[in-house]
C-alpha atoms as a PDB file:
ATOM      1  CA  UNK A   1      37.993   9.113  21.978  1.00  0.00           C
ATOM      2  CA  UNK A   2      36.923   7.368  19.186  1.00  0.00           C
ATOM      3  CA  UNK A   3      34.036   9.171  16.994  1.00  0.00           C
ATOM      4  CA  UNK A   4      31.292   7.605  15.379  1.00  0.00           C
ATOM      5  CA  UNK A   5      29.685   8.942  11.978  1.00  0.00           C
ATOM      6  CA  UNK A   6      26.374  10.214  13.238  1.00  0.00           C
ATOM      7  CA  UNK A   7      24.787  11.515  16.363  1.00  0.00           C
ATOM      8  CA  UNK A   8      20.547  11.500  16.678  1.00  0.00           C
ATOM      9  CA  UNK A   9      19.624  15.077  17.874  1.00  0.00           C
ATOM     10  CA  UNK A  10      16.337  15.855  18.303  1.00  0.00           C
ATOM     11  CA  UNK A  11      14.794  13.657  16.158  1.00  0.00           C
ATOM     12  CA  UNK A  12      17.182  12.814  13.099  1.00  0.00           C
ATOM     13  CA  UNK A  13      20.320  11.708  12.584  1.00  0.00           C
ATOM     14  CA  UNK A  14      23.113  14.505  12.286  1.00  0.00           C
ATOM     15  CA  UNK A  15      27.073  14.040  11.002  1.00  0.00           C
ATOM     16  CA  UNK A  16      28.970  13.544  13.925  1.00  0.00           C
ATOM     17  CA  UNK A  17      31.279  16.992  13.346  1.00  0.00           C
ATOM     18  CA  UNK A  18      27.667  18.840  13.065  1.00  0.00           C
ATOM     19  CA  UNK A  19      26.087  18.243  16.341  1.00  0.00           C
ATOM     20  CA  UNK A  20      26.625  20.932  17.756  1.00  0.00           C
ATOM     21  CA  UNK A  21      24.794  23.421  20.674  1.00  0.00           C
ATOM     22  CA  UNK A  22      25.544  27.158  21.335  1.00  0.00           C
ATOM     23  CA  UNK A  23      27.074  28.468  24.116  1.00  0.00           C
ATOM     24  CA  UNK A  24      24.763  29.857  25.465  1.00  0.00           C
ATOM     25  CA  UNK A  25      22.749  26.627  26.391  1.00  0.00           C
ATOM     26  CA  UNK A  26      21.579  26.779  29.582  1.00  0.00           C
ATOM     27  CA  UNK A  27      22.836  23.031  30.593  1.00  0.00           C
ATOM     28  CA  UNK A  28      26.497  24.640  29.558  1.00  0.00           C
ATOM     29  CA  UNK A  29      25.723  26.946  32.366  1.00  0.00           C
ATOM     30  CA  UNK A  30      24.085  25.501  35.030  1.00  0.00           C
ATOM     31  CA  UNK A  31      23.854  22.118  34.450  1.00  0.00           C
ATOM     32  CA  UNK A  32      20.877  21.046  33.383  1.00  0.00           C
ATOM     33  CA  UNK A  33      20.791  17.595  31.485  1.00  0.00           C
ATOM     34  CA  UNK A  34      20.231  14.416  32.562  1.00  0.00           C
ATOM     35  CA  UNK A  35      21.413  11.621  31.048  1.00  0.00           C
ATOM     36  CA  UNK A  36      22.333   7.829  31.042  1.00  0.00           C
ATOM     37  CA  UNK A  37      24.918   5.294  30.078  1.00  0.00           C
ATOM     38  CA  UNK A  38      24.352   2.066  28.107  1.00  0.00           C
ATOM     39  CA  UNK A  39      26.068  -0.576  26.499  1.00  0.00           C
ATOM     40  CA  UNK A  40      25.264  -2.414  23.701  1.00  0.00           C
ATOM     41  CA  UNK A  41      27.111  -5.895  23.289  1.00  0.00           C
ATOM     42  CA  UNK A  42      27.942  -8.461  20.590  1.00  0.00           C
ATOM     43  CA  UNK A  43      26.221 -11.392  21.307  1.00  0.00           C
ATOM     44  CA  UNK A  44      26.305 -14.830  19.743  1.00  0.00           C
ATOM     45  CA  UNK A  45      22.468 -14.966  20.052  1.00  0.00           C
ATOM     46  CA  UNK A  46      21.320 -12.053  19.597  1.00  0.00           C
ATOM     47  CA  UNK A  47      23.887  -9.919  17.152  1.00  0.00           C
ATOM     48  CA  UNK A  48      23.854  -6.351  18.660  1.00  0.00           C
ATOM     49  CA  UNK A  49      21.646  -5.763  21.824  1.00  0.00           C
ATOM     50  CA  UNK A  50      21.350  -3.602  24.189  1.00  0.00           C
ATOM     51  CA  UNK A  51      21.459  -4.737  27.685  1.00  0.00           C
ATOM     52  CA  UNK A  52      18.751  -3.353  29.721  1.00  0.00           C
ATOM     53  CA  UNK A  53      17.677  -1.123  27.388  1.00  0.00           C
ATOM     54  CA  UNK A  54      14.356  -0.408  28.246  1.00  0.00           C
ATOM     55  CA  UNK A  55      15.772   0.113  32.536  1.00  0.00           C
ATOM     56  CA  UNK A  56      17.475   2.784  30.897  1.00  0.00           C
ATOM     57  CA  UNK A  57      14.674   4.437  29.358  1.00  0.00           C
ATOM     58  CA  UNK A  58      12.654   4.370  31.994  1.00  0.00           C
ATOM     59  CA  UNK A  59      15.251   5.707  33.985  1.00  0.00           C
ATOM     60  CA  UNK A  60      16.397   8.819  31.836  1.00  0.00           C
ATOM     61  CA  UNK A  61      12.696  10.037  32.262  1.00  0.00           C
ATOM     62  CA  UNK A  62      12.109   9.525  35.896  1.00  0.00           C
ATOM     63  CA  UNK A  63      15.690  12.001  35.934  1.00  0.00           C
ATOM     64  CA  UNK A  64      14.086  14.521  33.505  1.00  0.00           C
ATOM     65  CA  UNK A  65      10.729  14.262  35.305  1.00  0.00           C
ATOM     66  CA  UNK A  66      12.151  14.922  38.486  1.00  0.00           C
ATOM     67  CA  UNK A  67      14.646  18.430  37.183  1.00  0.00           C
ATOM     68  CA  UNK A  68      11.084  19.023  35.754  1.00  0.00           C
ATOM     69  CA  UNK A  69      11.974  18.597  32.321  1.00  0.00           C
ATOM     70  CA  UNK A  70       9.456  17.193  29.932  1.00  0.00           C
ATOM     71  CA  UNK A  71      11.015  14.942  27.058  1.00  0.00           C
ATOM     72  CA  UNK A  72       9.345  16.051  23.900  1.00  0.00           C
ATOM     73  CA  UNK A  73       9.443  12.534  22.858  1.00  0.00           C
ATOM     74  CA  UNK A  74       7.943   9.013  24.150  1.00  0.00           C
ATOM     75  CA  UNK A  75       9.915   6.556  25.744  1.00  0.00           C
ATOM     76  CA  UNK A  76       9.201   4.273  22.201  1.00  0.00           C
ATOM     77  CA  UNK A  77      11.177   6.896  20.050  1.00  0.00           C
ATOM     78  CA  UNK A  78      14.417   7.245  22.866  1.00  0.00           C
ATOM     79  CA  UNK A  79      14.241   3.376  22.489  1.00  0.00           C
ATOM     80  CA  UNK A  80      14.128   3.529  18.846  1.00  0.00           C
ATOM     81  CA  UNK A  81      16.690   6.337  18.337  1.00  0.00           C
ATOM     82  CA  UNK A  82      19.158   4.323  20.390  1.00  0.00           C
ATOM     83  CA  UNK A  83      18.914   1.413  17.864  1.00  0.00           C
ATOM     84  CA  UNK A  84      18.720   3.383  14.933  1.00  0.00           C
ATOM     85  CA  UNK A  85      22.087   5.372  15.813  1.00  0.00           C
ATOM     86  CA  UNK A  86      23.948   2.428  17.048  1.00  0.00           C
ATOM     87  CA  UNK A  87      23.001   1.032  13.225  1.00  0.00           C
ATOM     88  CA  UNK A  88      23.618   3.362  11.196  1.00  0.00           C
ATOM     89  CA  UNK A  89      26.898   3.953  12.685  1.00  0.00           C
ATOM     90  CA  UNK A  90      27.813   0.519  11.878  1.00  0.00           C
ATOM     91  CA  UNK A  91      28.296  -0.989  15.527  1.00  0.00           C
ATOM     92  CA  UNK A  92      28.417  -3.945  17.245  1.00  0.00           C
ATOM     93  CA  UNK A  93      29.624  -2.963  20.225  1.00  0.00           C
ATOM     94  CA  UNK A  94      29.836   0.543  22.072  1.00  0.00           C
ATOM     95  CA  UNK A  95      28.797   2.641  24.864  1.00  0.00           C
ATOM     96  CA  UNK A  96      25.678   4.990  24.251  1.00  0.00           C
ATOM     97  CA  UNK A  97      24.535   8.060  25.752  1.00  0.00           C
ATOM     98  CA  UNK A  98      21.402   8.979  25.780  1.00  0.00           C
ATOM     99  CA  UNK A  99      21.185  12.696  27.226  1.00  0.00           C
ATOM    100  CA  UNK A 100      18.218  15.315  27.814  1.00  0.00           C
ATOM    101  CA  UNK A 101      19.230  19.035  28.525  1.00  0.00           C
ATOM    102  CA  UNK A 102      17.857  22.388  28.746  1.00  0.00           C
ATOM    103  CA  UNK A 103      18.994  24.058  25.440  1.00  0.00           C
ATOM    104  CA  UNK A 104      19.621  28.017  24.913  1.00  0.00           C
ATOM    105  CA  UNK A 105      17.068  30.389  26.309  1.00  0.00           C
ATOM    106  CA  UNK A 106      16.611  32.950  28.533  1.00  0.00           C
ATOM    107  CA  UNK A 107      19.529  33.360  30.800  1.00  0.00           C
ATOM    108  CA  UNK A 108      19.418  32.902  34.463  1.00  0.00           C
ATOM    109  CA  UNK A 109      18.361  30.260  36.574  1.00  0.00           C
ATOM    110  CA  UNK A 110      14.581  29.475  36.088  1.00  0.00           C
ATOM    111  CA  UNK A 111      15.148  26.758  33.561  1.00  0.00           C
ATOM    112  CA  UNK A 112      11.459  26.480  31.954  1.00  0.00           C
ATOM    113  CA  UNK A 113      11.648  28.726  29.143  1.00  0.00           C
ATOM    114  CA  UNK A 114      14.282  26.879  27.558  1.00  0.00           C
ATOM    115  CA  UNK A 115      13.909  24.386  25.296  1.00  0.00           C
ATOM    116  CA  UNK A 116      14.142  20.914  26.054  1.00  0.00           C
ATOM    117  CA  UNK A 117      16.838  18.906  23.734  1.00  0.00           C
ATOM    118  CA  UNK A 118      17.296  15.084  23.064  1.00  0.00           C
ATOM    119  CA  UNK A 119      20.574  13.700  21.837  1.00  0.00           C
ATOM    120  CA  UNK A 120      22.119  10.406  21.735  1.00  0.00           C
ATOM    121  CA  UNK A 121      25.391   8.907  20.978  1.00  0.00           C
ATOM    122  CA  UNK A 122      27.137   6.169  20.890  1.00  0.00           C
ATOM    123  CA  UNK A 123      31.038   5.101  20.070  1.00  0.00           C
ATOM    124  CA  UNK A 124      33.649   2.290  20.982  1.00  0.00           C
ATOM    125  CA  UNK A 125      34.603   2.269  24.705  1.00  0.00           C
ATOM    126  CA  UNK A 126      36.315  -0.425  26.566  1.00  0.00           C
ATOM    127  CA  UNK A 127      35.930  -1.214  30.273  1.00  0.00           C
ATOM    128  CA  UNK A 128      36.322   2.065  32.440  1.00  0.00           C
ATOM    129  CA  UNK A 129      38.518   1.065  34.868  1.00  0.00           C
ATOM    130  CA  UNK A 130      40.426  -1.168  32.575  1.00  0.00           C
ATOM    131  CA  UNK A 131      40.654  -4.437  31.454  1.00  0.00           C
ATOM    132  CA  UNK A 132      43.436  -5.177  33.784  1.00  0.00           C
ATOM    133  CA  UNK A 133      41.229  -3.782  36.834  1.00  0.00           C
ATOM    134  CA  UNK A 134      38.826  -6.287  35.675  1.00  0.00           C
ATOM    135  CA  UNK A 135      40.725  -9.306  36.463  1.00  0.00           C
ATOM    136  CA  UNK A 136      42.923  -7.726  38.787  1.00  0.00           C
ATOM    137  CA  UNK A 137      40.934  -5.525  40.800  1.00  0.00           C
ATOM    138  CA  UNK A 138      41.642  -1.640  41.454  1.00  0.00           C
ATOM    139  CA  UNK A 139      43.280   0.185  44.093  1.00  0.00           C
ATOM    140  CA  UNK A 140      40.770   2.775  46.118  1.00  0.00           C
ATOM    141  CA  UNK A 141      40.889   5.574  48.087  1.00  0.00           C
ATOM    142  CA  UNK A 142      38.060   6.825  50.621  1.00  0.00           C
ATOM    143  CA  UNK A 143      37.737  10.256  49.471  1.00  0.00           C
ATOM    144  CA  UNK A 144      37.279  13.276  51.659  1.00  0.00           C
ATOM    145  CA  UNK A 145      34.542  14.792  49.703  1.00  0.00           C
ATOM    146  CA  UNK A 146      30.689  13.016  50.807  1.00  0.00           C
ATOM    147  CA  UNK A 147      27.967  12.281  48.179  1.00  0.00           C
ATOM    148  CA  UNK A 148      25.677  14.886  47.696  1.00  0.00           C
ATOM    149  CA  UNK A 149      23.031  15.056  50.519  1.00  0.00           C
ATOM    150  CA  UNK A 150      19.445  14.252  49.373  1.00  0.00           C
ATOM    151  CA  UNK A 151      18.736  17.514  51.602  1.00  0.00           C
ATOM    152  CA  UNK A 152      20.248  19.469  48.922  1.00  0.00           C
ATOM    153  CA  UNK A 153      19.941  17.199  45.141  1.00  0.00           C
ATOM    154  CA  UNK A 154      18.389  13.988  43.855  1.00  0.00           C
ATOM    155  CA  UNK A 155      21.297  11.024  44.395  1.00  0.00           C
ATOM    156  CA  UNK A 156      18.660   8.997  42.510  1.00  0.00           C
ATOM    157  CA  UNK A 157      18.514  10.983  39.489  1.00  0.00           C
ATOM    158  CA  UNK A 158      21.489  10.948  36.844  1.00  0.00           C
ATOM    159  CA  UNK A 159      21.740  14.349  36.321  1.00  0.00           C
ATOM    160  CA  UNK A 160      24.863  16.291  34.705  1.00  0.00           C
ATOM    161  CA  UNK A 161      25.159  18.600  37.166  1.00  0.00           C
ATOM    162  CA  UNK A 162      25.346  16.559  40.056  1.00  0.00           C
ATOM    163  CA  UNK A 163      28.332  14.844  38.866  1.00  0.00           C
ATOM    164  CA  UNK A 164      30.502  17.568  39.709  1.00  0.00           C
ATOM    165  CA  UNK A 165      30.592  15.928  43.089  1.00  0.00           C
ATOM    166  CA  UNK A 166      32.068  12.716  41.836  1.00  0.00           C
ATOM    167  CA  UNK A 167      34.531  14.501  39.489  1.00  0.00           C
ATOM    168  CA  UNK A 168      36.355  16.594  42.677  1.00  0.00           C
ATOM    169  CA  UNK A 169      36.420  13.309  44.167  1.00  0.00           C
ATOM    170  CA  UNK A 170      37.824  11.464  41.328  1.00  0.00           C
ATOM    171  CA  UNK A 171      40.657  14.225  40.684  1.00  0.00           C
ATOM    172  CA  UNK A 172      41.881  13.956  44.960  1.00  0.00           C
ATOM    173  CA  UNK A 173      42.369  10.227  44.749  1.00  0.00           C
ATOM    174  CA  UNK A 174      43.791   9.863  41.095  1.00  0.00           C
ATOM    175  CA  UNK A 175      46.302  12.891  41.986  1.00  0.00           C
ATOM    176  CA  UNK A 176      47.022  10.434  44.974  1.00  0.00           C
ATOM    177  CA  UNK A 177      48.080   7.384  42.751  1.00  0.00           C
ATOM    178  CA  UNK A 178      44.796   5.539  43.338  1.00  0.00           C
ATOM    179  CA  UNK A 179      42.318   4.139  40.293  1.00  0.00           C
ATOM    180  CA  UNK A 180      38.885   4.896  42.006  1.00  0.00           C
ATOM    181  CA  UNK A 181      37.384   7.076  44.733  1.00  0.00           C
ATOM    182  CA  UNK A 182      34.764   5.906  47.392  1.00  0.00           C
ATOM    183  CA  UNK A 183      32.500   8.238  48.845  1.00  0.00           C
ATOM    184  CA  UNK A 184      30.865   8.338  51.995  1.00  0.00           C
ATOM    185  CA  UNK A 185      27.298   9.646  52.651  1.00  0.00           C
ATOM    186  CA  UNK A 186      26.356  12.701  54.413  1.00  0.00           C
ATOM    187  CA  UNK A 187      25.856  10.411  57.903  1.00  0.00           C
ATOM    188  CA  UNK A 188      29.499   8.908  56.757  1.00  0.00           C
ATOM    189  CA  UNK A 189      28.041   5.394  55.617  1.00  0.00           C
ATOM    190  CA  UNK A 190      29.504   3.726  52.517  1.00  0.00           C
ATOM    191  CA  UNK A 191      27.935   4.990  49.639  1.00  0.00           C
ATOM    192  CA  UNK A 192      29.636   4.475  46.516  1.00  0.00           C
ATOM    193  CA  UNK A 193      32.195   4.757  43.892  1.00  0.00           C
ATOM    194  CA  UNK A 194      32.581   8.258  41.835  1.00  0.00           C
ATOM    195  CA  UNK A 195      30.753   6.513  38.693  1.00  0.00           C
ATOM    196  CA  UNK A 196      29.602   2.941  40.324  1.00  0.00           C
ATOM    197  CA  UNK A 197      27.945   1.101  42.786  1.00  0.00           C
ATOM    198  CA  UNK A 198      29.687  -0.944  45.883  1.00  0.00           C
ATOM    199  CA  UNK A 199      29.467  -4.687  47.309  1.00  0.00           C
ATOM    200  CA  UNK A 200      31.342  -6.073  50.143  1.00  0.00           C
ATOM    201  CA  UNK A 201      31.647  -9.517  50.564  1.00  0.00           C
ATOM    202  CA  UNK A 202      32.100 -11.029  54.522  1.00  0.00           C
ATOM    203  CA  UNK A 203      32.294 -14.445  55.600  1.00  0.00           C
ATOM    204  CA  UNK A 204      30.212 -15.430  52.220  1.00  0.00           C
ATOM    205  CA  UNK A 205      27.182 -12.664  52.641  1.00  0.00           C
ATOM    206  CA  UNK A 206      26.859  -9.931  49.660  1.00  0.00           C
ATOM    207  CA  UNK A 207      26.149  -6.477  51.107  1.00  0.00           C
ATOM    208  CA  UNK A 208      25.362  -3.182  49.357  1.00  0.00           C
ATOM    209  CA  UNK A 209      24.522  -0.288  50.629  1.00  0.00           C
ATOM    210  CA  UNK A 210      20.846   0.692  50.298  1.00  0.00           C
ATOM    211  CA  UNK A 211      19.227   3.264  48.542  1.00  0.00           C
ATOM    212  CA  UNK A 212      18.349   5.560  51.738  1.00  0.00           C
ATOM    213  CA  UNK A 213      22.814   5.719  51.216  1.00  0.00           C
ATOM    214  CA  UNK A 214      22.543   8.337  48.256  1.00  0.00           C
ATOM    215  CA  UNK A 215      22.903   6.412  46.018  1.00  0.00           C
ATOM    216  CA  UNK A 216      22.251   6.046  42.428  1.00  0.00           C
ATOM    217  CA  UNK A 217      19.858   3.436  41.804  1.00  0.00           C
ATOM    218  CA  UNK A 218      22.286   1.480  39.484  1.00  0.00           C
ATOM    219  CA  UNK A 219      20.956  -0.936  36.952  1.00  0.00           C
ATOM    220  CA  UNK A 220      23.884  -3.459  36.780  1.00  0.00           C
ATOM    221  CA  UNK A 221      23.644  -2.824  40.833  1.00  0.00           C
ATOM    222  CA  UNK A 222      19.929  -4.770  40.417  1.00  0.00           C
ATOM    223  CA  UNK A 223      21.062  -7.264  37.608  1.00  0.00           C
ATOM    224  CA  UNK A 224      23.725  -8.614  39.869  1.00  0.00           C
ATOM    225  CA  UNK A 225      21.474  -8.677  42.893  1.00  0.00           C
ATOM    226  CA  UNK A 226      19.389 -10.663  40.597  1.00  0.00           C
ATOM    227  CA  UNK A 227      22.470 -13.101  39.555  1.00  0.00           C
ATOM    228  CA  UNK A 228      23.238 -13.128  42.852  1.00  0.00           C
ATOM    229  CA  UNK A 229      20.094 -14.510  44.399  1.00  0.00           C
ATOM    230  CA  UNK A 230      19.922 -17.025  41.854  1.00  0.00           C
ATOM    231  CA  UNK A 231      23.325 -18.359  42.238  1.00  0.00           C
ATOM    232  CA  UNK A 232      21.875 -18.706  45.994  1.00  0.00           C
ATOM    233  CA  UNK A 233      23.751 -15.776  47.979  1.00  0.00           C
ATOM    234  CA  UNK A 234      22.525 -14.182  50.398  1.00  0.00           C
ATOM    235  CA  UNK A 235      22.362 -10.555  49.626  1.00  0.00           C
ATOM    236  CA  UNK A 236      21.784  -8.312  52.168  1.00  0.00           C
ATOM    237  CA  UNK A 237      21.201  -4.250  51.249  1.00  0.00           C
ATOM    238  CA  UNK A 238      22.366  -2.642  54.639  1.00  0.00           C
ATOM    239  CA  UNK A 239      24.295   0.792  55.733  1.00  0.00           C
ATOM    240  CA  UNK A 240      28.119  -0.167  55.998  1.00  0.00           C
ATOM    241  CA  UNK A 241      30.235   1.390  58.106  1.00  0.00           C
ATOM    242  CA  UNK A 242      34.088   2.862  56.537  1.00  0.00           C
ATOM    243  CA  UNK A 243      35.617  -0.191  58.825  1.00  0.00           C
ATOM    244  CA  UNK A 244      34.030  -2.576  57.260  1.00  0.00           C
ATOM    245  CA  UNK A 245      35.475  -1.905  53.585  1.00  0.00           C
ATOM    246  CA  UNK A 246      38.215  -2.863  55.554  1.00  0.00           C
ATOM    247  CA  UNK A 247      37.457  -6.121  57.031  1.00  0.00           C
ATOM    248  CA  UNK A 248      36.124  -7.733  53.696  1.00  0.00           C
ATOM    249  CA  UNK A 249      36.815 -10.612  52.102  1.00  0.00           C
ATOM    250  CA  UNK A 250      35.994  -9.091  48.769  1.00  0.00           C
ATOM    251  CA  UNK A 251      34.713  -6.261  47.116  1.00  0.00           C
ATOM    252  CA  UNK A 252      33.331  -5.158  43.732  1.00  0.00           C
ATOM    253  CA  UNK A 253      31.826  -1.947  41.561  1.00  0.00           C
ATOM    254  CA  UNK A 254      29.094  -2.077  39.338  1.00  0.00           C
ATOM    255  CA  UNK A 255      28.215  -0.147  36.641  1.00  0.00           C
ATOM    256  CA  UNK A 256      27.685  -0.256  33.220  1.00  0.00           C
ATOM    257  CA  UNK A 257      31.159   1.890  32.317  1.00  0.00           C
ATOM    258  CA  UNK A 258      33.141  -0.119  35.033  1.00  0.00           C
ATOM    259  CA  UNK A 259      30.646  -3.352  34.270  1.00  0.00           C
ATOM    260  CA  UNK A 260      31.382  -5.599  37.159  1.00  0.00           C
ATOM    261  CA  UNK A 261      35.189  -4.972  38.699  1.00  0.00           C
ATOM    262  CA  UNK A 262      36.581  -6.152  41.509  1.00  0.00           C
ATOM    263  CA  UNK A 263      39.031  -3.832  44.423  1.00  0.00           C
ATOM    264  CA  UNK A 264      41.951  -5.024  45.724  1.00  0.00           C
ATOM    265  CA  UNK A 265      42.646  -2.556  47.804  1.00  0.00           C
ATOM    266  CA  UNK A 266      41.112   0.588  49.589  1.00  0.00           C
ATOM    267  CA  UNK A 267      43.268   2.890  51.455  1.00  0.00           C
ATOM    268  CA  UNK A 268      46.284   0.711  51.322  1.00  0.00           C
ATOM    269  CA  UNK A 269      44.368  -2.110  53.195  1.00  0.00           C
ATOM    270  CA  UNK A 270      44.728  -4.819  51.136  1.00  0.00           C
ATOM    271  CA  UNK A 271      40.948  -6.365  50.808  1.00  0.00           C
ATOM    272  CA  UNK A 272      41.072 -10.537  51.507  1.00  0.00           C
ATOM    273  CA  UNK A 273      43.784 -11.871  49.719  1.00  0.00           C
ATOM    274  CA  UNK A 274      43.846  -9.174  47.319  1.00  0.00           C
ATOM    275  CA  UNK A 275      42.590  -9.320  43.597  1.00  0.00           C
ATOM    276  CA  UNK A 276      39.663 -11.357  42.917  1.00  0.00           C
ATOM    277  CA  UNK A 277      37.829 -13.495  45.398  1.00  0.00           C
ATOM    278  CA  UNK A 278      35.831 -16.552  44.520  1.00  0.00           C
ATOM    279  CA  UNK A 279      32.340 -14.901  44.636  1.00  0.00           C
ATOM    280  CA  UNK A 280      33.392 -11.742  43.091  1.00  0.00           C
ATOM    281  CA  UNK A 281      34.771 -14.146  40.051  1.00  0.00           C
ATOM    282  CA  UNK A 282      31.370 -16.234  40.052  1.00  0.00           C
ATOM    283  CA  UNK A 283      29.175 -12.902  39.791  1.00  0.00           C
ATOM    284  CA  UNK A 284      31.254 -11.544  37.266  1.00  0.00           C
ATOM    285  CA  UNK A 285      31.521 -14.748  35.590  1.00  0.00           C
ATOM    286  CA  UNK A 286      27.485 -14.764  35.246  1.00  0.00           C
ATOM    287  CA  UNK A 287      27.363 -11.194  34.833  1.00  0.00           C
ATOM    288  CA  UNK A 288      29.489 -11.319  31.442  1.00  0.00           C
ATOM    289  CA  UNK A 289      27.136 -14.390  30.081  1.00  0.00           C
ATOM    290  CA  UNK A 290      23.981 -11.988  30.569  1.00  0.00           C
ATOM    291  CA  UNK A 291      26.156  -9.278  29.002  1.00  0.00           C
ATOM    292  CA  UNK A 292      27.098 -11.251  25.993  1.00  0.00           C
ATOM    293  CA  UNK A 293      23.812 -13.331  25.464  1.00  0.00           C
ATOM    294  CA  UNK A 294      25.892 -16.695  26.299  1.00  0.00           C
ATOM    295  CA  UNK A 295      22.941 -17.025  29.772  1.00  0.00           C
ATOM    296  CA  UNK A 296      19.258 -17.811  28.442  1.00  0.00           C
ATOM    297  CA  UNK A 297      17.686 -17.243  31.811  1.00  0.00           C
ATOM    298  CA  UNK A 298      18.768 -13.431  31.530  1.00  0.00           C
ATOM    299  CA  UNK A 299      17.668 -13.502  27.484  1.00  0.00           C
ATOM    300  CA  UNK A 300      15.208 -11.272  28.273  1.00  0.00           C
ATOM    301  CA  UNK A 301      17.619  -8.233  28.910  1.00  0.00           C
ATOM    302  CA  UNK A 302      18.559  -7.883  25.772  1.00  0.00           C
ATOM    303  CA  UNK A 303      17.026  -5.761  23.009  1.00  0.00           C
ATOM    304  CA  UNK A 304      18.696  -6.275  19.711  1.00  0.00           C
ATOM    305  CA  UNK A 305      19.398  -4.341  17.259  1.00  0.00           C
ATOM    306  CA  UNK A 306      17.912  -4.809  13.728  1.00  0.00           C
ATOM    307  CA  UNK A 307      20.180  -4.858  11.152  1.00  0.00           C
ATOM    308  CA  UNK A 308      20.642  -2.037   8.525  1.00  0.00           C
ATOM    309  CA  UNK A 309      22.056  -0.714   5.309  1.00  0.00           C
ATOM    310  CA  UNK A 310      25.052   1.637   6.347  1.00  0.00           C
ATOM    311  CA  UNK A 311      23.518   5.353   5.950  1.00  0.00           C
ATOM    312  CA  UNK A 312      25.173   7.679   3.287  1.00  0.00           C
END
């Protein structure tokens, strides 16, 4: 992937090559880290910004609050870093990610006498499922393994270890010759993608599962079901049943790797006329403009960032 010149790690900036943890950490172990994924954008307006920056924030501490790890800084200085690193490596646009884990300590499971460590990155990464699968739409597979029971985890924090359960579904349906996996819920309810959130479009109603599904409360998942009330859909967060992914005229991910791509297909049913349907193309349409800066009424998303002399 490509490499930037400096990471932030717990509190300054660090060479890229030197940020580096020991084996021993305990997140290496047992996975504990949260973390979060952002995108900064070039915008015509604004230069850099961050889109929902501050969502992001707030979100990476209600994770470590709820794995009971304490940040050991404010959600000001996380904000800050962000900017400061996406600066000083000299971009305009790139994915960051922000990440709190439980350094090396004590071994075993008890987690609280290990330290608490803050990095973030950030580099150059195009669209997740592709640019293609953008305009195009992907080809899905319901996977066989459910999203993690809230009996067991927290589906509504972001936590590293969790995702282990998305990655064994990933692996079955990319060794099957699909692009994307969709999980059901513990009940076996539509829940979501292995790294993004799901709409289904019927007879021109939006629905998305709700968060009693698992799911990851997923910020592009609320910026679209902002776009989409003002565009005048109705939007309609309900349980779907497996048939139903079926019987749609479209369907779309969100989330800010995959940003806003449409499926054409989900276990070789072809969904409506396959590709992109007319209201998946009007979201996404919208969805870009906020993105890019190009839509004033969504201005407010947007934290830029201030321009800098190159480090070094």
């Amino acid at each position: 992937m490509p490499q930037g010149d400096y990471i932030w790690k717990n509190g300054e900036l660090v060479a890229w090559d030197d940020a580096k943890v020991h084996v021993l950490t305990h997140a290496l172990h047992y996975g504990t880290g949260v973390f979060e994924g952002v995108r900064c954008y070039d915008t015509a307006s604004h230069g850099p910004a961050v889109f929902r920056h501050q969502e992001h924030v707030d979100r990476l501490f209600m994770s470590s609050e709820l794995f009971y790890m304490p940040v050991p800084f404010t959600k000001e200085q996380i904000r800050q870093a962000t900017l400061e690193t996406i600066a000083a490596n000299g971009l305009r646009s790139c994915y960051v990610r922000p990440l709190v884990f439980r350094g090396e300590g004590p071994m075993g499971l008890s987690p609280l006498d290990s330290p608490v460590d803050v990095i973030v990155a950030c580099w150059e990464w195009g669209s997740y499922l592709g640019d293609e699968g953008k305009s195009k739409g992907v080809r899905a597979k319901v996977s066989s393994w459910r999203r993690l029971s809230p009996a067991g985890l927290i589906p509504h924090a972001k936590a590293s270890g969790q995702y282990l359960n998305s990655i064994l579904a990933k692996i079955e349906v990319t060794k099957a010759g699909y692009e994307e996996a969709i999980l059901l819920d513990d009940r076996g309810m539509v829940c979501e993608g292995s790294g993004e959130n799901i709409f289904v479009v019927r007879d021109g109603v939006v629905f998305t599962p709700p968060q009693s599904a698992s799911i990851l409360d997923g910020i592009n998942r609320r910026s679209v079901m902002q776009i989409a009330a003002d565009l005048g859909y109705e939007l309609v967060e309900r349980d779907l049943g497996r048939a139903e992914l079926y019987l749609a005229d479209e369907i779309f991910l969100t989330g800010t790797a995959a940003e806003l791509t449409p499926v054409r297909e989900i276990d070789d049913h072809t969904i409506g006329a396959g590709g992109m349907g007319p209201i998946t193309a009007d979201l996404q349409r919208v969805f870009e403009d906020a993105l890019h800066g190009r839509d004033e009424r969504y201005a407010g998303w947007l934290d830029p960032v201030p321009v800098r002399e190159q480090v070094g």
